[in-house]
N, C-alpha and C. Protein backbone atom coordinates (compact mmCIF):
# COMPACT_ATOMS: atom_id res chain seq x y z
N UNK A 1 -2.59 9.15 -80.83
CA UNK A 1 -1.92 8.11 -80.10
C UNK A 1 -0.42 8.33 -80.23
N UNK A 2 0.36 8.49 -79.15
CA UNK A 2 1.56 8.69 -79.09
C UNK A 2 2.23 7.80 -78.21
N UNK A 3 3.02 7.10 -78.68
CA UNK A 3 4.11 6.29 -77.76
C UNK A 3 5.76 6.25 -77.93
N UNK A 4 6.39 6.73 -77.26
CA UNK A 4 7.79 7.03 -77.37
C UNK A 4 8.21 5.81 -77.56
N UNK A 5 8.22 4.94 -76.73
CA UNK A 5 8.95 3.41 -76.80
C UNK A 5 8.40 2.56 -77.72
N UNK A 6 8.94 2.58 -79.49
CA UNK A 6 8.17 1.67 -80.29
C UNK A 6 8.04 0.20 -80.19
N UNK A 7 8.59 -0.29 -79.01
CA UNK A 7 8.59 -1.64 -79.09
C UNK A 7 7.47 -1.91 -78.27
N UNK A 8 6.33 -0.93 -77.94
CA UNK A 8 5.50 -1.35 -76.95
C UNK A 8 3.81 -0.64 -77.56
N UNK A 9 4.85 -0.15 -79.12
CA UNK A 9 3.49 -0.15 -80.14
C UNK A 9 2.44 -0.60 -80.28
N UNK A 10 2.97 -2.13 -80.73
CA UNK A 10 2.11 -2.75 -81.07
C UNK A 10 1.00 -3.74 -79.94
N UNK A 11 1.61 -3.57 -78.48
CA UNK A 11 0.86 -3.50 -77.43
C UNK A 11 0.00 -2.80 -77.29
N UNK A 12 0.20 -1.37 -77.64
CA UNK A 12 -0.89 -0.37 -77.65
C UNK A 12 -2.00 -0.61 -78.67
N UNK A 13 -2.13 -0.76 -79.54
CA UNK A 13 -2.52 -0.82 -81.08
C UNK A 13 -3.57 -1.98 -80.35
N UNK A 14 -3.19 -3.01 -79.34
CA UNK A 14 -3.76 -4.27 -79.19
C UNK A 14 -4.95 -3.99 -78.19
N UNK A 15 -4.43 -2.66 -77.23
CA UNK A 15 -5.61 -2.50 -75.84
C UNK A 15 -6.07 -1.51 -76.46
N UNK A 16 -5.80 -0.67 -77.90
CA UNK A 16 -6.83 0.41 -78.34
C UNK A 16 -8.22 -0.67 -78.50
N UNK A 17 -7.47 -1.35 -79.98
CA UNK A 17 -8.72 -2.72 -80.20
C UNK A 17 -9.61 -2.96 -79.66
N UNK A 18 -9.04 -3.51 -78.52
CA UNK A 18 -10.09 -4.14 -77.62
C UNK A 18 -11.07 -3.20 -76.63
N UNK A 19 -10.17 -1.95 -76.52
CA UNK A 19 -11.12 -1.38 -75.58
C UNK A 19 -12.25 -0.40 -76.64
N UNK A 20 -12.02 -0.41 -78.16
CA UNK A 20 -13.25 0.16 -78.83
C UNK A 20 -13.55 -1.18 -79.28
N UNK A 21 -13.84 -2.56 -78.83
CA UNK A 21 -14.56 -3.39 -79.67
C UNK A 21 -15.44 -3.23 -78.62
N UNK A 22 -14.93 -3.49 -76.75
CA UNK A 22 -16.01 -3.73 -76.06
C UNK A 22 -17.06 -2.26 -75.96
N UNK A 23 -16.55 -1.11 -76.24
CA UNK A 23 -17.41 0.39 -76.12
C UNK A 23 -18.28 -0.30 -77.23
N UNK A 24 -17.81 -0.74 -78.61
CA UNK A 24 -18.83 -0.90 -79.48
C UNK A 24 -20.18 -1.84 -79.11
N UNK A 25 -19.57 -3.21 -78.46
CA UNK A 25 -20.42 -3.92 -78.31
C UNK A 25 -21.74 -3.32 -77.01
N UNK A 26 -20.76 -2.44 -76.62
CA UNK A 26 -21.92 -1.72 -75.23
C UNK A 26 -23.30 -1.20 -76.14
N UNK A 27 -22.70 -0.20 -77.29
CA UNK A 27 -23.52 0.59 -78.06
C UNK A 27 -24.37 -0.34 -78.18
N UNK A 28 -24.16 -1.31 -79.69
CA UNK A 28 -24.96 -2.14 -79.87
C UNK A 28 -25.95 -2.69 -79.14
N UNK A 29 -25.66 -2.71 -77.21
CA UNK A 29 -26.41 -3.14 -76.56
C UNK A 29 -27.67 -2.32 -76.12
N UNK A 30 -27.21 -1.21 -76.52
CA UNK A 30 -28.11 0.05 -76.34
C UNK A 30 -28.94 0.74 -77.13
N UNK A 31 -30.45 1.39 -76.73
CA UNK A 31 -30.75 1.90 -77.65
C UNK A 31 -30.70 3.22 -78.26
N UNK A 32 -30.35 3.96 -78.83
CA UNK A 32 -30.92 5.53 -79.11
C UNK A 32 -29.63 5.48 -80.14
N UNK A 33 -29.73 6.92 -80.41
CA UNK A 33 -28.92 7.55 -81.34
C UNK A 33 -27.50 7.42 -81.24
N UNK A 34 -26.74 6.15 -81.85
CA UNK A 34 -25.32 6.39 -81.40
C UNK A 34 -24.68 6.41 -82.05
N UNK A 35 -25.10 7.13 -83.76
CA UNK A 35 -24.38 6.72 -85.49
C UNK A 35 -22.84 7.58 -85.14
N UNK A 36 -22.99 8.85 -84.69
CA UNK A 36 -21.96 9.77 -84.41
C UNK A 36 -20.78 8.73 -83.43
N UNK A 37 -20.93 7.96 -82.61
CA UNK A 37 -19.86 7.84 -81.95
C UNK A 37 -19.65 6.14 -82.52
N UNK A 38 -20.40 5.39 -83.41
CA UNK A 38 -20.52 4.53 -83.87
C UNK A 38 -19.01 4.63 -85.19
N UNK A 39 -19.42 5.86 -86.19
CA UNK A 39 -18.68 6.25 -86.90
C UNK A 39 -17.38 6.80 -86.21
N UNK A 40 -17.30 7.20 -85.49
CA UNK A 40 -15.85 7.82 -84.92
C UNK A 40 -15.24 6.41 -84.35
N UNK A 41 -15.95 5.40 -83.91
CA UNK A 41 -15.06 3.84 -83.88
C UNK A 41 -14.93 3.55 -84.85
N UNK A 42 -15.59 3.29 -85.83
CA UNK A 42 -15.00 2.69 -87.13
C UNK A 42 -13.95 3.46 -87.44
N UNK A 43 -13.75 4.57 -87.78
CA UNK A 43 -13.11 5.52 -88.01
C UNK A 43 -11.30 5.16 -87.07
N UNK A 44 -11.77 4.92 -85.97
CA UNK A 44 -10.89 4.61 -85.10
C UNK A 44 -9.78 3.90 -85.30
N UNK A 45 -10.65 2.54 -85.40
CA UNK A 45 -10.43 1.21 -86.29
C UNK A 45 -9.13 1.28 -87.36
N UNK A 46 -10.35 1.89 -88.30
CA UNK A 46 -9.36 2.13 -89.78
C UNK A 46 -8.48 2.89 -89.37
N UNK A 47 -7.96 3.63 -88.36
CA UNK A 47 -6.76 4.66 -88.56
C UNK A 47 -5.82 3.31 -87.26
N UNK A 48 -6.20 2.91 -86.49
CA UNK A 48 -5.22 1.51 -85.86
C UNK A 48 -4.87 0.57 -86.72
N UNK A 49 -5.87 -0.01 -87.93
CA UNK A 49 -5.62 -1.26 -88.17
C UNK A 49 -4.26 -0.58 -89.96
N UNK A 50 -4.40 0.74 -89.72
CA UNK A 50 -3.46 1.39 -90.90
C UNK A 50 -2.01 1.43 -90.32
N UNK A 51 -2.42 1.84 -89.13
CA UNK A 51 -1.19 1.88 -88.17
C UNK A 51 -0.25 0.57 -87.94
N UNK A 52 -1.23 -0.35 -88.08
CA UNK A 52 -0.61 -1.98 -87.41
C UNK A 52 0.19 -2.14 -88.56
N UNK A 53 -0.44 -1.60 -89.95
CA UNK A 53 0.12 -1.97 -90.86
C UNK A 53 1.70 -1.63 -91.66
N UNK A 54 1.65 -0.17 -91.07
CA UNK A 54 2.93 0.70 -90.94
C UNK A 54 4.18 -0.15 -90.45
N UNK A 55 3.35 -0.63 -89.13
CA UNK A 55 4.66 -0.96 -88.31
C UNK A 55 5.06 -2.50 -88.60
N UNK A 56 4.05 -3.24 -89.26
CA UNK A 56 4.58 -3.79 -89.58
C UNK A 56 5.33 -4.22 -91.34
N UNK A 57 5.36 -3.26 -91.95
CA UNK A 57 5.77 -3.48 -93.15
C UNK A 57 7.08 -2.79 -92.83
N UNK A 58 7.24 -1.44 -91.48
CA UNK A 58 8.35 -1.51 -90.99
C UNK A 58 9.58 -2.65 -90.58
N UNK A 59 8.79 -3.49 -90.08
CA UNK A 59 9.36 -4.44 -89.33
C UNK A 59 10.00 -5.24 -90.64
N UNK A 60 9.32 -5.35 -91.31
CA UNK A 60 9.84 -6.43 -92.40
C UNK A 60 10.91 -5.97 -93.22
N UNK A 61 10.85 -4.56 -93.66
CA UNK A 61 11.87 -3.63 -94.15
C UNK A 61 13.01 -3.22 -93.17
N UNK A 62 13.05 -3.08 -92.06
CA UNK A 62 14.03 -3.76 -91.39
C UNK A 62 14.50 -5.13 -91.33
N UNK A 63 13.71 -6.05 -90.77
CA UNK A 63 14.43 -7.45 -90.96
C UNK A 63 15.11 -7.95 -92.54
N UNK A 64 14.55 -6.98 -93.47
CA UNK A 64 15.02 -7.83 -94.58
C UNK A 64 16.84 -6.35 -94.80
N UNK A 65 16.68 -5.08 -94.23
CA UNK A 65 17.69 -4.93 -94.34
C UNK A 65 18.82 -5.53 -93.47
N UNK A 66 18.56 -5.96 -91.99
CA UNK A 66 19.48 -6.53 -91.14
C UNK A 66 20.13 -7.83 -91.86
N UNK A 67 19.16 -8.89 -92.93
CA UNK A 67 19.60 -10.44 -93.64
C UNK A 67 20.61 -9.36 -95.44
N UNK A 68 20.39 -7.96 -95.48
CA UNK A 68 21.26 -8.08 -96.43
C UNK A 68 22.27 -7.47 -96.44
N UNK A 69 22.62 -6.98 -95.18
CA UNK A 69 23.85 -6.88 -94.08
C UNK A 69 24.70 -7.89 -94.16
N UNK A 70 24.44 -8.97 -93.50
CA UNK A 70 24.41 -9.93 -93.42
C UNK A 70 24.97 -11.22 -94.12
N UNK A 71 24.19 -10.61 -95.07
CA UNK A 71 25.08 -11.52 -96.56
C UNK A 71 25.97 -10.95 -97.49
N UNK A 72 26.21 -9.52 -97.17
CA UNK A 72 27.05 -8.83 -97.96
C UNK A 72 28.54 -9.13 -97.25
């Protein structure tokens, strides 16, 4: 996943989500063998919801350097 414009990150991060919750819920609806692409969503998952987390502990490590700017 690559996005040049980081302010439109966490937009992305939001329609990855959703568009592997509804593929998942398709699976689920289905029957046969689907552990392989079952695991590569989870998988998915955990590497977005690591990502969300990046950007936002970014965000906070910025905002808290912009308030000690600020007060200096």
């Amino acid at each position: 996943m690559v996005e040049a414009d980081s302010t439109k990150l966490s937009d992305r991060i939001a329609e990855a989500n959703k568009v592997i919750a509804e593929r998942a819920r398709e699976l689920f609806q289905t029957s046969g063998d689907n552990f392989e692409e079952e695991q590569a969503l989870d998988t998915a998952i955990c590497v977005l919801h690591a990502l969300h987390g990046t950007l936002r502990s970014r965000s906070i490590a910025i905002q808290s350097t912009h308030r000690d700017h600020k007060t200096a």
